[in-house]
Protein backbone atom coordinates (compact mmCIF):
# COMPACT_ATOMS: atom_id res chain seq x y z
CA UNK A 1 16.34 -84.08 45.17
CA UNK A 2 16.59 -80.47 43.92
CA UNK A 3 13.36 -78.90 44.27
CA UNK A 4 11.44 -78.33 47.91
CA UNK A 5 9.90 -80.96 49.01
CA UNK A 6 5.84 -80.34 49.39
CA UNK A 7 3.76 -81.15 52.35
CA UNK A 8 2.45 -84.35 52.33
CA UNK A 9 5.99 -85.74 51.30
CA UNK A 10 7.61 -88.08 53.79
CA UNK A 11 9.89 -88.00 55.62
CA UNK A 12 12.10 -91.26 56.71
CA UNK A 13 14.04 -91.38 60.13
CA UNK A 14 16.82 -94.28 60.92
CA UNK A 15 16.30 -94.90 64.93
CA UNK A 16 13.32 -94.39 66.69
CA UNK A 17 14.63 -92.87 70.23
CA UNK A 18 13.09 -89.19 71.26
CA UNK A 19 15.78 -87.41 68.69
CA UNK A 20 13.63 -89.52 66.22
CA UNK A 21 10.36 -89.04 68.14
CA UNK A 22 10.93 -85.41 68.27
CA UNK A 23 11.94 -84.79 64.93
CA UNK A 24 8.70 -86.10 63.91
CA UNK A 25 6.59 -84.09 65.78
CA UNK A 26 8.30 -81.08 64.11
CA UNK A 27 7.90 -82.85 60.71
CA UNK A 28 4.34 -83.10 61.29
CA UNK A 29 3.75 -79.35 62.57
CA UNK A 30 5.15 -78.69 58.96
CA UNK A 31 2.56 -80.97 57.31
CA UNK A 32 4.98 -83.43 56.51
CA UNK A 33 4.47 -87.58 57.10
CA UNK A 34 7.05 -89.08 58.89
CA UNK A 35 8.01 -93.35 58.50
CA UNK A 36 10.55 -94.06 61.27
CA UNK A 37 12.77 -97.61 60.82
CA UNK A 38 13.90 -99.08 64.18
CA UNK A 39 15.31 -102.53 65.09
CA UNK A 40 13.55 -102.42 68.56
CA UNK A 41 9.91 -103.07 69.72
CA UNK A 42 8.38 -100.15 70.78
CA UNK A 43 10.54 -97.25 70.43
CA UNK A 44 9.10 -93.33 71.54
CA UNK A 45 9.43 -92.21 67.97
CA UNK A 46 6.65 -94.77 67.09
CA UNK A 47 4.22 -93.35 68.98
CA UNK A 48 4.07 -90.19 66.91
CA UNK A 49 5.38 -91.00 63.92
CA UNK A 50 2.91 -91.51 60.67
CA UNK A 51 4.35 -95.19 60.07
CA UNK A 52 6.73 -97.83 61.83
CA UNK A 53 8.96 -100.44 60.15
CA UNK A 54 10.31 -103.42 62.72
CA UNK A 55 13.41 -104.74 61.54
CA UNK A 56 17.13 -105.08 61.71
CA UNK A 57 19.95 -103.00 60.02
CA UNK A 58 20.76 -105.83 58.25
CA UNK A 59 17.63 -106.99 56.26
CA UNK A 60 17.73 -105.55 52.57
CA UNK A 61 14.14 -106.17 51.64
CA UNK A 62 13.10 -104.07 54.59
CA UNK A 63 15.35 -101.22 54.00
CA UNK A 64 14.61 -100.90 50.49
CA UNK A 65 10.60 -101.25 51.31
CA UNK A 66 11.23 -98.52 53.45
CA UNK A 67 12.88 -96.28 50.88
CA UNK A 68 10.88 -96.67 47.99
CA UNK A 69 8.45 -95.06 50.62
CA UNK A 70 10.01 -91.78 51.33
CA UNK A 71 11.31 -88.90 49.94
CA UNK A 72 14.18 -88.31 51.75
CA UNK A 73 16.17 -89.99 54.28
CA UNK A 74 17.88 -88.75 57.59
CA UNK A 75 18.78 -90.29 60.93
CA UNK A 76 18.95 -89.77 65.07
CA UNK A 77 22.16 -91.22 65.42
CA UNK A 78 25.28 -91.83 63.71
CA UNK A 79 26.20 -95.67 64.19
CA UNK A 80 24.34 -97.10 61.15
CA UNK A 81 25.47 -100.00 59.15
CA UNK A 82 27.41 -99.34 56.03
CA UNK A 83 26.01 -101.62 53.93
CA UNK A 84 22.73 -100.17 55.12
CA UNK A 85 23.45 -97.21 54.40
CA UNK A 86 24.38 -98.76 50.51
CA UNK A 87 20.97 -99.75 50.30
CA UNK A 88 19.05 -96.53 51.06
CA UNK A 89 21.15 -94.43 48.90
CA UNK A 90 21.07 -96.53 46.09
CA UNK A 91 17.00 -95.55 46.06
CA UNK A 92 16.90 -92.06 47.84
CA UNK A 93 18.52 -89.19 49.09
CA UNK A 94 20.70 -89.38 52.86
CA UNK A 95 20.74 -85.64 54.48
CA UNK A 96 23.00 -85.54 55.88
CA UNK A 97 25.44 -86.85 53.66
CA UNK A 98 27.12 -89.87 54.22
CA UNK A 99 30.90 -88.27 54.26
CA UNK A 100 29.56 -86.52 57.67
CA UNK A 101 28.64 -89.95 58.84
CA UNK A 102 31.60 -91.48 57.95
CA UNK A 103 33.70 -89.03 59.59
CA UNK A 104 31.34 -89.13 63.14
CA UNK A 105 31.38 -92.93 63.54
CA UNK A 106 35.32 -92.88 64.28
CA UNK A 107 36.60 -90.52 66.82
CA UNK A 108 40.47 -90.83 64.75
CA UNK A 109 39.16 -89.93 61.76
CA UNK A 110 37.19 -87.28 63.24
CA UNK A 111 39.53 -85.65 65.26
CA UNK A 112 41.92 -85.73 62.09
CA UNK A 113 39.27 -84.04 59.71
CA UNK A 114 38.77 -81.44 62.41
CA UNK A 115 42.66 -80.92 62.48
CA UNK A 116 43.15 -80.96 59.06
CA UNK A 117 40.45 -78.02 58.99
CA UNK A 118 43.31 -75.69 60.92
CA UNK A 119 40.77 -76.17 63.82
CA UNK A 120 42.35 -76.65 67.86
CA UNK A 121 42.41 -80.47 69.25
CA UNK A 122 43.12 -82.19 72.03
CA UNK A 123 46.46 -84.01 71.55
CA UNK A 124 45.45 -87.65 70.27
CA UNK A 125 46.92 -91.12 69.28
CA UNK A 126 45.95 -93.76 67.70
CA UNK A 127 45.80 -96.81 69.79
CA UNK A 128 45.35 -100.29 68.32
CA UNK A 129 46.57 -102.26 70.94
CA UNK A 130 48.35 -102.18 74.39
CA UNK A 131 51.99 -101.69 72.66
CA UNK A 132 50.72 -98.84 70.87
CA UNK A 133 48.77 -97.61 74.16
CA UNK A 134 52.36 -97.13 75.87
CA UNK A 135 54.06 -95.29 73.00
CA UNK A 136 50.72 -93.14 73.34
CA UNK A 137 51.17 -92.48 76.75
CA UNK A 138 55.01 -91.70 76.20
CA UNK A 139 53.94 -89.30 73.93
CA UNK A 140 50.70 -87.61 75.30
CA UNK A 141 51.39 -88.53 79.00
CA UNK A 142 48.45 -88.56 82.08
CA UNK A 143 46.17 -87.85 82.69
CA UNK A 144 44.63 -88.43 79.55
CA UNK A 145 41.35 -90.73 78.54
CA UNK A 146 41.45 -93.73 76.13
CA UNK A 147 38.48 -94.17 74.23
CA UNK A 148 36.84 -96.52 71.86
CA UNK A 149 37.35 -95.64 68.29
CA UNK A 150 33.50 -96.78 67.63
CA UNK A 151 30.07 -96.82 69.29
CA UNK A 152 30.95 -94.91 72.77
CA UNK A 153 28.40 -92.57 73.84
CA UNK A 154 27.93 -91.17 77.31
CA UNK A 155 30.05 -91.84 78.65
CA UNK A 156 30.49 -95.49 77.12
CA UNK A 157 33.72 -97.15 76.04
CA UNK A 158 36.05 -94.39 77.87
CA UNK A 159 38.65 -95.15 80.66
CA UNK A 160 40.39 -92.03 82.86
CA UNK A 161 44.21 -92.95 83.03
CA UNK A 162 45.08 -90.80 86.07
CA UNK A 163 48.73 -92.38 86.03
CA UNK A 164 51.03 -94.16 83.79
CA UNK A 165 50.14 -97.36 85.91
CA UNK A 166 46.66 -97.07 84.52
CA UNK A 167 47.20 -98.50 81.17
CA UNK A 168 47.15 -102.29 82.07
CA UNK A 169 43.67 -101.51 83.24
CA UNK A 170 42.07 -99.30 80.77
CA UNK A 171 43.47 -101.48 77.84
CA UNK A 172 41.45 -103.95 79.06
CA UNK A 173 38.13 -101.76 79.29
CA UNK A 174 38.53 -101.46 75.63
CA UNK A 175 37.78 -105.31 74.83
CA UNK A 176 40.43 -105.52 72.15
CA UNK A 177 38.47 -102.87 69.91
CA UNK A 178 40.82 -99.96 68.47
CA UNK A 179 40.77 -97.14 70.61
CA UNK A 180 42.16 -93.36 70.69
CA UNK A 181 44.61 -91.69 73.51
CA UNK A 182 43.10 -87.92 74.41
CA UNK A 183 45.21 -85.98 76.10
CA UNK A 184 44.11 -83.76 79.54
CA UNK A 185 42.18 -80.53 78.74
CA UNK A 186 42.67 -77.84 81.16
CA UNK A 187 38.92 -76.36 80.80
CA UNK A 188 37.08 -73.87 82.45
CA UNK A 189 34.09 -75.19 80.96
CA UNK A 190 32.05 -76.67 78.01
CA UNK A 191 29.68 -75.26 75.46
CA UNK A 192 28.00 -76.46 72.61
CA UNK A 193 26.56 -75.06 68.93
CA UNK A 194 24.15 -76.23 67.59
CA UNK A 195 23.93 -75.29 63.95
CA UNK A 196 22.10 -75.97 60.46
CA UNK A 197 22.70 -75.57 56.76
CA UNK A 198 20.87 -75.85 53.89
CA UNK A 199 21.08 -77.57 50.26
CA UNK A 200 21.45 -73.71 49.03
CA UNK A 201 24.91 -73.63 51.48
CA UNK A 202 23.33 -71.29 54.09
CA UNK A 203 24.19 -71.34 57.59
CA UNK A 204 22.04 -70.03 60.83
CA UNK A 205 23.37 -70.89 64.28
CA UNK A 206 21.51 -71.10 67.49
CA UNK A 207 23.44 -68.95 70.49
CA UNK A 208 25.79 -71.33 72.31
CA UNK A 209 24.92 -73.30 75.21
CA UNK A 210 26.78 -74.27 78.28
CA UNK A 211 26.91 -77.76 79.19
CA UNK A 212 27.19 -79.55 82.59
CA UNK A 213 27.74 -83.28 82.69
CA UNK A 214 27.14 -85.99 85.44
CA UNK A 215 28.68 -89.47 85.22
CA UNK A 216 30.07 -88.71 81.38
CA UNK A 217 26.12 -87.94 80.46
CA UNK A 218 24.70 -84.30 80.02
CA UNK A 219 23.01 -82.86 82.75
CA UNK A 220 22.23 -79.49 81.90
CA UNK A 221 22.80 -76.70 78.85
CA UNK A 222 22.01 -73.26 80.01
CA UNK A 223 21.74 -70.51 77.79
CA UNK A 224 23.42 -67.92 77.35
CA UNK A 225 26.87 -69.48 78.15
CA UNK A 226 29.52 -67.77 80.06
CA UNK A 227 31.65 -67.01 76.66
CA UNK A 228 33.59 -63.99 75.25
CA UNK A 229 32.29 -61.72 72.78
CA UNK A 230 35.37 -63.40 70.38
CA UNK A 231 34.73 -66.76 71.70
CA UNK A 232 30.96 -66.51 70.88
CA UNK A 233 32.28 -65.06 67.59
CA UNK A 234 35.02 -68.28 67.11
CA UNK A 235 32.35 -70.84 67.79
CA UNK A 236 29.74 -69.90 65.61
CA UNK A 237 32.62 -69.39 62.87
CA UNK A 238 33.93 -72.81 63.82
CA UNK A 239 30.36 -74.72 63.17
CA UNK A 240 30.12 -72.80 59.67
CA UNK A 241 33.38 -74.13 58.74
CA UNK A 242 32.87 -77.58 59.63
CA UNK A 243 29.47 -77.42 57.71
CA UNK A 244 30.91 -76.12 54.93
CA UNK A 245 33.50 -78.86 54.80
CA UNK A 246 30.94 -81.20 54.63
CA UNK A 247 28.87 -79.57 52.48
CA UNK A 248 26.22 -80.17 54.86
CA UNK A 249 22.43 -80.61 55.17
CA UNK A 250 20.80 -80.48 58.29
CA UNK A 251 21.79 -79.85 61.41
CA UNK A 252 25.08 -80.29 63.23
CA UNK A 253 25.64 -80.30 66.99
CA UNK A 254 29.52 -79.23 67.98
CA UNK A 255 31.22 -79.30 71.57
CA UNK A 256 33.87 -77.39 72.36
CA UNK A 257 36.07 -76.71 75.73
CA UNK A 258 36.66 -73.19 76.73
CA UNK A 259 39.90 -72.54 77.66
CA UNK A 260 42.61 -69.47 78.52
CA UNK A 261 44.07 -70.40 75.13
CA UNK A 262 40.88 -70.43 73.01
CA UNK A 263 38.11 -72.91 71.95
CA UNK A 264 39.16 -76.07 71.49
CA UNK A 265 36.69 -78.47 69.33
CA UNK A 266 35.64 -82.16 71.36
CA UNK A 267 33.27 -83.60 68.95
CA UNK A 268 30.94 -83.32 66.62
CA UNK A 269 27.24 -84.84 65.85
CA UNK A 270 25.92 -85.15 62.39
CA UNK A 271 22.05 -84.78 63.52
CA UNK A 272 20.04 -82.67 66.34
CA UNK A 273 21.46 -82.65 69.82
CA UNK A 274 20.36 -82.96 73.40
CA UNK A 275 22.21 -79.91 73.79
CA UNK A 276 19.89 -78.28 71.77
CA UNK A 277 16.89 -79.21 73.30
CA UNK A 278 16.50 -75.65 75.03
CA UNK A 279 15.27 -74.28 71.53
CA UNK A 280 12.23 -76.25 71.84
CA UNK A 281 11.32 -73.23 74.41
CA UNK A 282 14.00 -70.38 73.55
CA UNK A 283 13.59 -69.77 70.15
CA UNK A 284 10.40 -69.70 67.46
CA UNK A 285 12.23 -72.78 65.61
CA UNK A 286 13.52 -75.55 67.22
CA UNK A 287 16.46 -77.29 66.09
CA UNK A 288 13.95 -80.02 65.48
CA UNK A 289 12.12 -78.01 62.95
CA UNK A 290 15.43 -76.43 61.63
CA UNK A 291 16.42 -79.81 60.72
CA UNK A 292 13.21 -80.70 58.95
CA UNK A 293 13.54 -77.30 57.22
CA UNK A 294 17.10 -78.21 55.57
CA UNK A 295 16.56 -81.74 55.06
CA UNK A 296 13.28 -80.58 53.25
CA UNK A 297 14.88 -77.86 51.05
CA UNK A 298 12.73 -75.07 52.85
CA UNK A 299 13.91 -71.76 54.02
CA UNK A 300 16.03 -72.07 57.35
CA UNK A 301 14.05 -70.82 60.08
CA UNK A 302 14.94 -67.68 62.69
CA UNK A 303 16.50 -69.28 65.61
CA UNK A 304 17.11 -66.26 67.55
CA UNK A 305 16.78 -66.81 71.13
CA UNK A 306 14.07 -64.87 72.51
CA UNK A 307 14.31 -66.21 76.20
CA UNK A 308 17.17 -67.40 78.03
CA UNK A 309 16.51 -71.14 79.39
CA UNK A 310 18.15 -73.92 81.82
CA UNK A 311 17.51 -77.32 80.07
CA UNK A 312 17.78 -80.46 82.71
CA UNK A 313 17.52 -84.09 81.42
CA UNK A 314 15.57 -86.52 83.08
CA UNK A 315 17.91 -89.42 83.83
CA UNK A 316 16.38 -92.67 85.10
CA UNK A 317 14.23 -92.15 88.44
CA UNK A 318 14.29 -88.45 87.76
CA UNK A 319 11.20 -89.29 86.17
CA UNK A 320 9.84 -89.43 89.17
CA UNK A 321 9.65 -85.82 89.91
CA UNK A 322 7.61 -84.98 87.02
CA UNK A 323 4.45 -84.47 89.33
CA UNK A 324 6.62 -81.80 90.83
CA UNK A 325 8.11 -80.09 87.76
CA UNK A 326 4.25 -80.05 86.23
CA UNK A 327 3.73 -77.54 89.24
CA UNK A 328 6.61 -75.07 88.63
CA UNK A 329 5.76 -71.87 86.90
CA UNK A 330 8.08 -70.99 83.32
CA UNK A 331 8.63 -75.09 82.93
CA UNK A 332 8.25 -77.23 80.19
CA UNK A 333 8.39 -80.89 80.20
CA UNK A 334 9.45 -82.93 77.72
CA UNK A 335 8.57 -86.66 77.84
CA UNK A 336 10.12 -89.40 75.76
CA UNK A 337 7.10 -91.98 76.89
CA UNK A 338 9.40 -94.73 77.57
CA UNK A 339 8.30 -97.48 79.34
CA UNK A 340 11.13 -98.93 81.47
CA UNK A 341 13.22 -96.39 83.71
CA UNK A 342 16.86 -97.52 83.67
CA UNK A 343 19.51 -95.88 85.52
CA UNK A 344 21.55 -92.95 83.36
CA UNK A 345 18.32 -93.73 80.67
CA UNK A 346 17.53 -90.51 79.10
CA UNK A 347 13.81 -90.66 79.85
CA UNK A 348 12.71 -86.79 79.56
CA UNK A 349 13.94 -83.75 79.88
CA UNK A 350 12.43 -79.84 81.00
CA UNK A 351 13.09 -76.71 80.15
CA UNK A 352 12.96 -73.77 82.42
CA UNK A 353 12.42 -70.26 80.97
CA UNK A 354 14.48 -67.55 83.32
CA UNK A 355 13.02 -64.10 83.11
């Protein structure tokens, strides 16, 4: 795919969560149809989305029914089958590219691509079983955090080692499954870019955000951060040059820890971000619509912050204070329409615009 794609062209989404649900909503603002493939019943993203396929990761007919009706494919998270992957590609284009998927899905591999790049670190090992785990430790020391190589996410598949006497204990968190030794950043805080690029190779970056978490789940991103003119500089240059190794498409969250010693990079997520979610009210487009746009082979859009906003997710019974935050002045709510609340279940989030 070489040429823009037209309106009316559609657009297919692996996952149907609120990324997915929201990313179609922006699709269809731009005119664009939107088919959304999701293993579960009743995901948010299939209550706005122009069509719905029901199936697993794993059945082939359904995956290649599903491409043969789009145009393009892209995806709200980064866990997806290989060999479904295989499929899809084999019939239509993946923005982003599979090499930025491959890269995300394994925090070793990721954190030595972002090394390789000349690019700061915590201090990591590679930890495949509880022999390796204390050679880690040797090495790295405490405190430090062992996490799963694969599939953690807020939190998920981490154990803190506060003390060498940990280890016993957080080994066995891990279930067997290869894991990775972080060593202790001293922080003063976290922020977060959220950036795009387009088939053409340019770049536009949204303004940094500043992210507080809660029980290893995001809380809040307030905008502006509390960051050096340099450091604002550094992490806008850092996103570009991670794009750029990709040769990305689309758009590209990356965290970073602000320290005396410079910005050191966390992670980094090959699709929009819930740290980015204060766009939907700070800037004329979104990262939801950015992502569209480069995916699409349109024009980026200006995402220049014209207000400065405090995002909040809704976790769990926080959704019961909607009736309240539907009453505050210079608040937008943001509602994933899911029907069970969970505890630490993302079920909405608002965005409050500070004058």
């Amino acid at each position: 795919m070489t040429d823009p794609l037209p309106t009316g062209a559609t657009i297919g989404i692996l996952g149907g969560g609120q990324l997915g649900r929201m990313l179609s909503v922006a699709a269809a603002r731009l005119g664009f149809r939107t088919h959304v493939f999701e293993p579960g019943a009743e995901p948010p993203a299939g209550h706005v989305c122009h069509q719905l396929t029901t199936a697993a990761y794993d059945d082939a007919a359904a995956l290649q029914r599903f491409a043969r009706g789009v145009d393009v494919v892209t995806y709200e998270f980064e866990n997806i089958p290989t060999a479904a992957l295989d499929i899809l590609e084999a019939l239509k284009p993946i923005r982003p590219g599979r090499e930025a998927l491959r890269i995300s899905q394994d925090r070793l591999t990721e954190k030595t691509f972002l090394q390789d790049l000349g690019l700061n670190v915590a201090p990591f090992a590679d930890v495949a079983d509880a022999e390796a785990l204390r050679a880690a430790v040797s090495k790295i020391g405490t405190p430090s955090i062992l996490k799963t190589r694969r599939f953690g996410y807020d939190g998920k598949g981490q154990a803190r080692l506060k003390a060498a006497e940990d280890m016993e204990t957080a080994w066995a968190d891990m279930a067997d499954q290869p894991a990775i030794l972080e060593g202790f950043v001293d922080f003063t805080h976290e922020v977060s870019v959220i950036a795009a690029r387009s088939p053409r190779g340019d770049v536009a970056c949204y303004d940094p955000g500043e992210n507080v978490h809660r029980d290893g789940i995001l809380h809040t991103t307030t905008v502006p951060a509390r960051l050096s003119a340099s450091h604002r500089t550094d992490a806008v240059l850092i996103a570009a040059k991670i794009l750029n190794a990709l040769d990305y498409v689309g758009v590209l969250g990356v965290e970073l820890f602000v320290t005396g010693q410079g910005l050191i990079v966390n992670e980094i997520a090959p699709r929009v971000h819930n740290s980015g979610h204060w766009t939907q009210n700070g800037c004329v487009v979104d990262q939801f619509e950015q992502h569209i746009r480069a995916i699409a082979g349109w024009p980026l859009g200006d995402g220049t912050r014209y207000a400065d906003v405090v995002m909040e997710n809704l976790i769990g019974d926080d959704i019961d204070r909607v009736a309240g935050y539907s009453r505050q002045a210079d608040t937008a709510l943001h509602l994933y329409g899911k029907a069970d609340t969970k505890p630490g279940r993302k079920m909405g989030h608002v965005n409050r615009v500070v004058k």
